[in-house]
N, C-alpha and C. Protein backbone atom coordinates (compact mmCIF):
# COMPACT_ATOMS: atom_id res chain seq x y z
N UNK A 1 35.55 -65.84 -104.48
CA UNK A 1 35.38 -64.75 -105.43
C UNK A 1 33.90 -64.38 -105.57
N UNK A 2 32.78 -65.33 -105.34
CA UNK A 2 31.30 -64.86 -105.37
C UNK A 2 30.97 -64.12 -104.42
N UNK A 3 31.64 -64.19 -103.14
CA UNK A 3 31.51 -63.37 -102.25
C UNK A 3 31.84 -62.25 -102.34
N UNK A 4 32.74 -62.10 -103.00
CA UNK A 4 33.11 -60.60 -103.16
C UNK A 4 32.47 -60.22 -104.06
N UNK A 5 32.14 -60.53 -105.02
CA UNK A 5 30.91 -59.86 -105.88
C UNK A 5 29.34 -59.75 -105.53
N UNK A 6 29.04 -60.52 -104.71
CA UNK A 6 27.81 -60.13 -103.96
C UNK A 6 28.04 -59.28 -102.71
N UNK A 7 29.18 -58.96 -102.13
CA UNK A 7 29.33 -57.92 -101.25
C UNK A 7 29.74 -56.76 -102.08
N UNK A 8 30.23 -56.17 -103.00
CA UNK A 8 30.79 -55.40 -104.39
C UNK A 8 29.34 -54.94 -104.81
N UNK A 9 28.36 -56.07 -105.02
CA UNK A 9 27.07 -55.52 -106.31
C UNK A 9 26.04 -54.87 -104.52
N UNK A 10 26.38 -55.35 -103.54
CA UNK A 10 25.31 -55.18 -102.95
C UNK A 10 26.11 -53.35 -102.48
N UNK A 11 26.86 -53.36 -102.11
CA UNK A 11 27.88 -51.95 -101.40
C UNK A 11 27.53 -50.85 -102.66
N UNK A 12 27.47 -51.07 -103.88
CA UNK A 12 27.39 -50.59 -104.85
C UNK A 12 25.98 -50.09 -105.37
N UNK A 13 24.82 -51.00 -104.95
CA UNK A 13 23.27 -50.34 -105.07
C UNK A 13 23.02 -49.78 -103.78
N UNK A 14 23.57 -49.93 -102.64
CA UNK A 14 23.42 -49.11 -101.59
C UNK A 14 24.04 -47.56 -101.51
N UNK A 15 25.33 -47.56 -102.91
CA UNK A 15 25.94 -46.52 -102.58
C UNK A 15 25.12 -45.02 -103.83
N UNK A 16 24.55 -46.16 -104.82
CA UNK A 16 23.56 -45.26 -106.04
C UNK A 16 22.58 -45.29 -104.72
N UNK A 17 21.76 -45.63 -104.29
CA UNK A 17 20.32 -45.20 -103.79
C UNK A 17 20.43 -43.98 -102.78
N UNK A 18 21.80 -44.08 -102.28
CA UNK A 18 21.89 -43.07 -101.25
C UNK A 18 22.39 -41.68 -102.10
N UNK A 19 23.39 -41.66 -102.93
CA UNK A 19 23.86 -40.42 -103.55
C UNK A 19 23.28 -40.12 -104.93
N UNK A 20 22.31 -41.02 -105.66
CA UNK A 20 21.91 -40.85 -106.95
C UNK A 20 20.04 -41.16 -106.75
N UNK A 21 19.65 -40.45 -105.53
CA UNK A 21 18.10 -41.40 -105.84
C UNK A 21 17.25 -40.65 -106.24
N UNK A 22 17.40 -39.39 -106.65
CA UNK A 22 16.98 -38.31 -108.20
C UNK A 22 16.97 -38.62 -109.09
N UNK A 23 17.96 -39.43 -109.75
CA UNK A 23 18.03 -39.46 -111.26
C UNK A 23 17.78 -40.74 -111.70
N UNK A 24 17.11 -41.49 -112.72
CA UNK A 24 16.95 -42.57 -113.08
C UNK A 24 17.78 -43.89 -113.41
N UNK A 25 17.64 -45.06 -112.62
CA UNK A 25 18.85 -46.13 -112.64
C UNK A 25 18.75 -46.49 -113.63
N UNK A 26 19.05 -46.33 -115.08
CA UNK A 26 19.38 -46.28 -116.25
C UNK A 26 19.40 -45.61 -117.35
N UNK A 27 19.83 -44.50 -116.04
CA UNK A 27 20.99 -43.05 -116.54
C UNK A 27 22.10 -43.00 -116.98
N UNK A 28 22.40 -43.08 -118.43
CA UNK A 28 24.18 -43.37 -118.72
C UNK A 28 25.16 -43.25 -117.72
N UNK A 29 25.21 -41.97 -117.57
CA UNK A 29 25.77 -41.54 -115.89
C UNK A 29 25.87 -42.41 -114.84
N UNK A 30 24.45 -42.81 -114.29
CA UNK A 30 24.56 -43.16 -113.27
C UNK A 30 24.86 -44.86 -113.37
N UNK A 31 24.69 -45.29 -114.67
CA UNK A 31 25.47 -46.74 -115.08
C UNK A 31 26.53 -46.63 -115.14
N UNK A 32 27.25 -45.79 -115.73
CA UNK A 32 28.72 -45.27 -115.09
C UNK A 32 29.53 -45.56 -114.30
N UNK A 33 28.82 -44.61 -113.56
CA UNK A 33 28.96 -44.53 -112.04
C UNK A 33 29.01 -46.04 -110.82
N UNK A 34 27.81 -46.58 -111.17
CA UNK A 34 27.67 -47.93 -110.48
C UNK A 34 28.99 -48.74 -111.51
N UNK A 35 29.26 -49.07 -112.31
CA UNK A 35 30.72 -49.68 -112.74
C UNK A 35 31.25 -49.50 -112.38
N UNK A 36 31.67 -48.13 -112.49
CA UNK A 36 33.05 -47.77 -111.60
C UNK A 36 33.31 -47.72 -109.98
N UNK A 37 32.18 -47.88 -109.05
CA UNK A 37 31.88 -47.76 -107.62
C UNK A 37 32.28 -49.51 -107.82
N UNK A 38 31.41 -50.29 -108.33
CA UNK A 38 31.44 -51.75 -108.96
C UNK A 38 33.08 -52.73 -108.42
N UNK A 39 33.67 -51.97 -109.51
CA UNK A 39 34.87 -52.23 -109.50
C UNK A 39 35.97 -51.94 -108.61
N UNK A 40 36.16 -50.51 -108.34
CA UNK A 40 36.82 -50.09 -106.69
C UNK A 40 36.17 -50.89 -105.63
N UNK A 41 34.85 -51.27 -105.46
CA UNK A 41 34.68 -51.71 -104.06
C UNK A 41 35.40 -53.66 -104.52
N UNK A 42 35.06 -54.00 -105.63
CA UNK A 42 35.82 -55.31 -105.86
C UNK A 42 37.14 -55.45 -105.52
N UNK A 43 37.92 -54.26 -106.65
CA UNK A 43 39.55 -54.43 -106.41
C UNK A 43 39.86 -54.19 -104.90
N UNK A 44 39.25 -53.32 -104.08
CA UNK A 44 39.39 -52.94 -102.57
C UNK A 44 39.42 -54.30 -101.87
N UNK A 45 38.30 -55.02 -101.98
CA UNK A 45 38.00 -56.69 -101.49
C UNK A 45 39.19 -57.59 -101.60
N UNK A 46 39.51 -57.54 -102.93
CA UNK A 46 39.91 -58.47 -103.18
C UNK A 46 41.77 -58.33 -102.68
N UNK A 47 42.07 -56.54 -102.54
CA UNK A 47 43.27 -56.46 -101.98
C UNK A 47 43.29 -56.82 -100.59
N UNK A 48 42.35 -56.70 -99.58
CA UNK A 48 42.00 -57.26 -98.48
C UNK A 48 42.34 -58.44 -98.19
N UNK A 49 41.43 -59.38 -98.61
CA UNK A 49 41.45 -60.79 -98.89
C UNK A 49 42.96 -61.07 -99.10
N UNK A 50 43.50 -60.57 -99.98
CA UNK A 50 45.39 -60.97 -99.88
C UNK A 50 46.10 -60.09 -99.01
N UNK A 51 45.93 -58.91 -98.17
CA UNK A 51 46.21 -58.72 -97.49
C UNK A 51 46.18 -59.84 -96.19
N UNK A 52 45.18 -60.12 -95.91
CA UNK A 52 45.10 -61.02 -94.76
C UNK A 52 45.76 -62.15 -95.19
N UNK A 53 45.98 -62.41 -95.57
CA UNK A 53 46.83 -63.79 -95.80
C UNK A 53 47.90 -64.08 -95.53
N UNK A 54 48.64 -62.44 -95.40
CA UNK A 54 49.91 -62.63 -95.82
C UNK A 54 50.51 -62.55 -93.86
């Protein structure tokens, strides 16, 4: 599970620097934004991870 959150937090500041690198990283918005990118790239992982298993 740490793995997927250090692949999740890292996919996730790569994905603000590329589409948000105008506006300031502690922009309500763009804190937002990184949560919710945050979390889809987690739940995505982690359906993976039990995908392969099966």
């Amino acid at each position: 599970m740490k793995r997927i959150e250090i692949i999740a937090d890292f996919n996730t500041e790569q994905f603000i620097k590329k589409h948000f690198s105008n506006l300031k990283h502690d922009d309500k918005m763009v804190m937002a934004i990184r949560n919710s990118v945050r979390e889809t790239i987690r739940k995505a992982l982690v359906t993976y991870e039990l995908e392969k298993v099966k």
